[in-house]
Protein backbone atom coordinates (compact mmCIF):
# COMPACT_ATOMS: atom_id res chain seq x y z
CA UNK A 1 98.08 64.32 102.64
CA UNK A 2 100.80 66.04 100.05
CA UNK A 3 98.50 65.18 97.30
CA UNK A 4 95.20 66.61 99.47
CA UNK A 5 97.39 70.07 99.94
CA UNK A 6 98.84 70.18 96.32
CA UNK A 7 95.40 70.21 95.43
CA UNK A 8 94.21 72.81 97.77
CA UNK A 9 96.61 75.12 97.16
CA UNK A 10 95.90 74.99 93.26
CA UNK A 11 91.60 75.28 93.42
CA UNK A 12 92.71 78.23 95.77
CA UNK A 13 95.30 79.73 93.15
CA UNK A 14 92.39 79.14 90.18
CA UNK A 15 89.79 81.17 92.49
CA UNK A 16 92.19 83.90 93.31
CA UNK A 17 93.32 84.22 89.50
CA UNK A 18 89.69 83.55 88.23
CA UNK A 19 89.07 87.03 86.97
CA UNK A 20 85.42 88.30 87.15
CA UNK A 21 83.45 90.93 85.59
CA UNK A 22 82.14 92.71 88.79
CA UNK A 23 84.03 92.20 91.89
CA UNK A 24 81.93 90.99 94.43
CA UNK A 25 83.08 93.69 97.09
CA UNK A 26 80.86 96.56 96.35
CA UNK A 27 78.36 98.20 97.73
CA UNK A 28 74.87 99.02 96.65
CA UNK A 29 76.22 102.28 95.59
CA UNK A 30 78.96 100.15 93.59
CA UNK A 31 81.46 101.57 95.73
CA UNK A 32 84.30 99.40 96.98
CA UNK A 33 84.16 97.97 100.40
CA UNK A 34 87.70 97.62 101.21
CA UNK A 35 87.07 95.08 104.08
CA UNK A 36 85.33 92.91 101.41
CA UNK A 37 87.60 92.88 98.75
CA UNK A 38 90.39 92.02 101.35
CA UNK A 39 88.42 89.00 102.74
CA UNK A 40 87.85 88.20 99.06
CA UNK A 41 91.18 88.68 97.45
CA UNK A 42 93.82 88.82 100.25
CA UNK A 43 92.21 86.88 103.60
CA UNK A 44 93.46 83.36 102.18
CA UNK A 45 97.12 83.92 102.68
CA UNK A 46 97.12 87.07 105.16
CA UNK A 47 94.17 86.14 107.07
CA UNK A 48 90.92 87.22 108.13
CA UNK A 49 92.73 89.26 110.77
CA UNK A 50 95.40 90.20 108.51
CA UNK A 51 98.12 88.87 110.61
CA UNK A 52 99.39 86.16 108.67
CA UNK A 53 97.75 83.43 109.09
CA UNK A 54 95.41 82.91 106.16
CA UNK A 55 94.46 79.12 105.58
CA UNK A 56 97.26 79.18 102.43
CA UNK A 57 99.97 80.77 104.83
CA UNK A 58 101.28 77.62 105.34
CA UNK A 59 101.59 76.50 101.58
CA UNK A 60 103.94 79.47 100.87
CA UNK A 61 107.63 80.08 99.96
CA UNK A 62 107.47 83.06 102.54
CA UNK A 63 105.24 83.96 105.09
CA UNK A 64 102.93 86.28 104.23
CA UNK A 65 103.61 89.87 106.36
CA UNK A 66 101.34 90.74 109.46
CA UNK A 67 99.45 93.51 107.64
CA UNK A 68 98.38 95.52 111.02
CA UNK A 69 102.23 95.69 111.23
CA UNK A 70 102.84 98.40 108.55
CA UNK A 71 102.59 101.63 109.95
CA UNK A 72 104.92 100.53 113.19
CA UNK A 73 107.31 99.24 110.52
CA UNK A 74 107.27 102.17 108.79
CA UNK A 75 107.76 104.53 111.75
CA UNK A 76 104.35 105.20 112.68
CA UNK A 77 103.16 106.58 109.39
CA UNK A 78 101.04 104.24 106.86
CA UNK A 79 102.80 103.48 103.54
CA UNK A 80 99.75 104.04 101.64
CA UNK A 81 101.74 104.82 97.81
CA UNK A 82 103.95 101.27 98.54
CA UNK A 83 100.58 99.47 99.73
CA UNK A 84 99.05 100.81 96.03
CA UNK A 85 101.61 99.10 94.16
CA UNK A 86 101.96 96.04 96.06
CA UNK A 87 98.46 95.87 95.27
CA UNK A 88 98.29 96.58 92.03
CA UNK A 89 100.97 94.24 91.64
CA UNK A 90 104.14 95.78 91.89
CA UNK A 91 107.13 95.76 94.23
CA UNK A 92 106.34 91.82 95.34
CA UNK A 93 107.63 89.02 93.80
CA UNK A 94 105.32 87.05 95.14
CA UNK A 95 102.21 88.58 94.23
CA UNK A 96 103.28 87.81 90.71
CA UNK A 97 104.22 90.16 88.04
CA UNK A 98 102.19 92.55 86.30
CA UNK A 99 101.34 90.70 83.18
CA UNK A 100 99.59 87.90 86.08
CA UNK A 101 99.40 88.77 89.83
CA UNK A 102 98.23 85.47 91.80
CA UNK A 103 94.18 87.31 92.05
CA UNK A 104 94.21 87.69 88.17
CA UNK A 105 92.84 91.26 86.37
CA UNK A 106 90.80 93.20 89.18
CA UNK A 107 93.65 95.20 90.47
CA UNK A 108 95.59 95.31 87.09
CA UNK A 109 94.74 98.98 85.17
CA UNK A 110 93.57 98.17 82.13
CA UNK A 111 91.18 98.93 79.83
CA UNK A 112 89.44 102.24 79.37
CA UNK A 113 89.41 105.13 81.62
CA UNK A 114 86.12 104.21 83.28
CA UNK A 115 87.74 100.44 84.10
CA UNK A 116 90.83 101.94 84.75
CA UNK A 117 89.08 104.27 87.73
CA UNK A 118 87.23 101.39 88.67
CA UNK A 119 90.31 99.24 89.45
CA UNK A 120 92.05 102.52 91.36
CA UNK A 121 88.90 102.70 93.23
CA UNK A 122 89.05 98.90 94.67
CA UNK A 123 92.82 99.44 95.14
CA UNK A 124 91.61 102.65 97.52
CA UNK A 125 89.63 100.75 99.08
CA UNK A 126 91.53 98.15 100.64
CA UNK A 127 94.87 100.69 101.01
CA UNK A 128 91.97 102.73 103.22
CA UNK A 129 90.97 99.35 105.00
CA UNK A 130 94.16 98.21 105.97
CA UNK A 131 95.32 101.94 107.32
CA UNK A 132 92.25 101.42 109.73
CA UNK A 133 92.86 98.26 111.21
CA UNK A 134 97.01 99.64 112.37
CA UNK A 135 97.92 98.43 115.53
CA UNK A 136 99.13 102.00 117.52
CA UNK A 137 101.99 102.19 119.79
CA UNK A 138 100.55 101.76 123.56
């Protein structure tokens, strides 16, 4: 069962590193659908509701954060700037650092201006996505 795990958790840490040369959450328009790119990059350890509970939640050091949590944790306003760097792969440790966050290149800036935008773009995206789905005070 250890070894069955063990070797779950690392085909799911090669597909979320695996970079790739067109992310596969875009539109027809090539615009980024935040909802997709979070179901592709960040549903396996926060879940498809992003409460938690992704199917690698379990595997972790730390529990990963209920995401629908942040703006009541942050007195009712949405941390958009600190959701941009977490996501871009700064101010978690356990996203990885910036030379290798744990989805690989398509929220690192690099390259050109054009792939640079591209990346900010994506990174919108799911910082826009997760605002939406905030849980309100009743």
């Amino acid at each position: 069962m250890l070894t069955l795990a063990a070797t779950s958790l690392a085909g799911a840490w090669t597909l979320a590193a695996a970079p790739q040369a067109v992310p596969h959450g875009t539109s027809g328009t090539n615009a980024p659908s935040g909802a997709a790119l979070y179901l592709e990059r960040c549903a396996s350890c926060h879940g498809t509701s992003a409460t938690g509970d992704g199917p690698m939640s379990h595997a972790l050091r730390h529990a990963p954060p209920d995401l629908t949590m942040l703006s009541l944790k942050s007195n009712g306003a949405f941390p958009s700037e600190r959701v941009y760097r977490i996501i871009e792969g700064r101010d978690v440790d356990s996203h990885g650092n910036r030379e290798m966050p744990v989805w690989g290149d398509v929220f690192k800036p690099q390259g050109d201006r054009t792939a640079r935008e591209a990346t900010k773009e994506r990174i919108d995206a799911i910082v826009r996505y997760l605002e939406s789905i905030q849980r309100r005070k009743a």
